[in-house]
Protein backbone atom coordinates (compact mmCIF):
# COMPACT_ATOMS: atom_id res chain seq x y z
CA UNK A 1 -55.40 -110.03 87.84
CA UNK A 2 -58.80 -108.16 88.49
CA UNK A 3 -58.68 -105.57 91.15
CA UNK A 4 -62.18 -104.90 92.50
CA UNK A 5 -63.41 -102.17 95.86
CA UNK A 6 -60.32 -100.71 96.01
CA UNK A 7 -61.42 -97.30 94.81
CA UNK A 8 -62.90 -95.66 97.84
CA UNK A 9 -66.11 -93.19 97.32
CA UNK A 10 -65.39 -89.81 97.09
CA UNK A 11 -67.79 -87.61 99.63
CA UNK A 12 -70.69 -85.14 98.22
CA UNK A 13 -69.54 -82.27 96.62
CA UNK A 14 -71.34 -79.16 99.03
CA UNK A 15 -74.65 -77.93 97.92
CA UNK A 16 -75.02 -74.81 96.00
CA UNK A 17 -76.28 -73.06 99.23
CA UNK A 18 -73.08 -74.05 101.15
CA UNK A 19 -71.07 -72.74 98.62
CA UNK A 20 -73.02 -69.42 98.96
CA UNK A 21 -72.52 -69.46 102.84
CA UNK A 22 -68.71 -70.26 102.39
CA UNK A 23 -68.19 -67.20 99.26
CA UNK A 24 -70.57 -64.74 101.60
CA UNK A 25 -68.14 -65.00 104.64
CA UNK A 26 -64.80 -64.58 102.89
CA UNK A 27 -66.76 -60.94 101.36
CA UNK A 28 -65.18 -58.82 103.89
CA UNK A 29 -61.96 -59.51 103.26
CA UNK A 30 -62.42 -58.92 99.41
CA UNK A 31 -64.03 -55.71 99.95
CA UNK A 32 -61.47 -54.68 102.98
CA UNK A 33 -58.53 -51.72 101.37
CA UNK A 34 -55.18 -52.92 101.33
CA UNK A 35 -52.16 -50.38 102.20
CA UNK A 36 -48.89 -50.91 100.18
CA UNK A 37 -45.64 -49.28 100.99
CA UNK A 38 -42.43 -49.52 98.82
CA UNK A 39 -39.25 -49.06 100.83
CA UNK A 40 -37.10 -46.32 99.59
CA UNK A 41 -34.70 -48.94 97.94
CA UNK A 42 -37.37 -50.05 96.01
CA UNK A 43 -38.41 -46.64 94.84
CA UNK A 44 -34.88 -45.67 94.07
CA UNK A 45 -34.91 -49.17 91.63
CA UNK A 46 -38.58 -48.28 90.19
CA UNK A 47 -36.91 -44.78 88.98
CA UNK A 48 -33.73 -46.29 87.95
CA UNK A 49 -35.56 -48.49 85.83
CA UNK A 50 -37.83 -46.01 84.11
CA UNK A 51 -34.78 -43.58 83.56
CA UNK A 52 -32.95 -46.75 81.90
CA UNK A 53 -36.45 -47.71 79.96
CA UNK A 54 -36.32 -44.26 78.06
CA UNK A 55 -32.28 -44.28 77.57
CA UNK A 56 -31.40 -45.78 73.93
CA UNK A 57 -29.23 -48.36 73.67
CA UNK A 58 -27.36 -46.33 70.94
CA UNK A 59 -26.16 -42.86 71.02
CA UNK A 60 -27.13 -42.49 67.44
CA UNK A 61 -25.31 -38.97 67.42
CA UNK A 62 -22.41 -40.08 68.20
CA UNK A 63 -22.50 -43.36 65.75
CA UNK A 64 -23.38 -40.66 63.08
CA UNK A 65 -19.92 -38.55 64.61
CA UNK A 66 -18.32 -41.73 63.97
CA UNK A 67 -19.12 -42.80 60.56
CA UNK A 68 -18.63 -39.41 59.34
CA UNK A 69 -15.22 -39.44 60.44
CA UNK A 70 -14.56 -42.84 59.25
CA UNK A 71 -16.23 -41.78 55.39
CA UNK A 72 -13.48 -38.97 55.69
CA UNK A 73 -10.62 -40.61 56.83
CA UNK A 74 -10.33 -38.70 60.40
CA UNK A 75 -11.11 -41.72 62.43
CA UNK A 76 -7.94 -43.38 63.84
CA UNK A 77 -7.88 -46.14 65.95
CA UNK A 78 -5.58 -46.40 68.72
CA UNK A 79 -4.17 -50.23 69.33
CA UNK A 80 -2.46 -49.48 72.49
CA UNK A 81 -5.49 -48.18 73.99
CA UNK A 82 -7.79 -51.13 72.81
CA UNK A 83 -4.70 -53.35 74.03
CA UNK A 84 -5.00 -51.83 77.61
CA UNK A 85 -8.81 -51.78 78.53
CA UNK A 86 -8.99 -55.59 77.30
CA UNK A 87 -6.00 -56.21 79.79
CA UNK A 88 -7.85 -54.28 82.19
CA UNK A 89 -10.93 -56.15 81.59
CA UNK A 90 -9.62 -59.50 82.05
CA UNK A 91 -7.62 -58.30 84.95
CA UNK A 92 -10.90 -57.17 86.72
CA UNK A 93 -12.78 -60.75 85.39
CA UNK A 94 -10.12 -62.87 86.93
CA UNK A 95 -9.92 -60.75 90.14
CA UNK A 96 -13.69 -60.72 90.59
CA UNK A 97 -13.67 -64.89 90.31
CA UNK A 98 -11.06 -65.49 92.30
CA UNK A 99 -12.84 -63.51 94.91
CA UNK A 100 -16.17 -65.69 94.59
C-alpha cells in the first residue's frame, strides 16, 4: 500500500530580518537587573551546608586516640553498652515507621 499527499507542507521558516525584529524586542528584558532574595531559612541551610562542607568525616585525632589505645591494650569494649544503643536504635526505627 502506497500512501501519497498525506504529508502536509510545512510553512516558511521567517526571514533573517524577522528574526532580527523578534531577538531586538526581547533585548530589554535581557539587559533589565534581576533582584534575588533568599529567605532566612534558606540562608540558615546555605551556612549549614558550608559549615558541614569543611567538617571531616573522620575525627582523625580521635581514630589516632583509638588505635593507640588498642596497640597498648587500654581499649576495652563495653558489650552492654553496644547492646543498649542498638536496642535503642531499633526502638526509635520501629517507632518512627509505625508513625508514617
Amino acid at each position: 500500500m502506497k500512501i501519497e499527499g498525506s504529508v502536509k507542507p510545512v510553512g516558511a521558516t521567517p526571514t533573517g530580518e524577522t528574526r532580527a525584529r523578534s531577538h531586538a524586542s526581547a533585548a530589554p528584558f535581557s539587559n533589565a537587573a534581576a533582584k534575588v532574595e533568599l529567605s532566612s531559612l534558606s540562608a540558615s541551610l546555605i551556612k549549614a551546608e558550608a559549615a558541614m562542607a569543611s567538617t571531616p568525616v573522620v575525627d582523625r585525632a580521635r581514630v589516632d586516640e583509638i588505635r593507640q589505645a588498642i596497640s597498648e591494650g587500654r581499649f576495652t569494649v563495653d558489650a552492654e553498652r553496644i547492646a543498649d544503643g542498638l536496642i535503642k536504635s531499633v526502638r526509635e526505627l520501629l517507632d518512627s515507621g509505625s508513625r508514617s
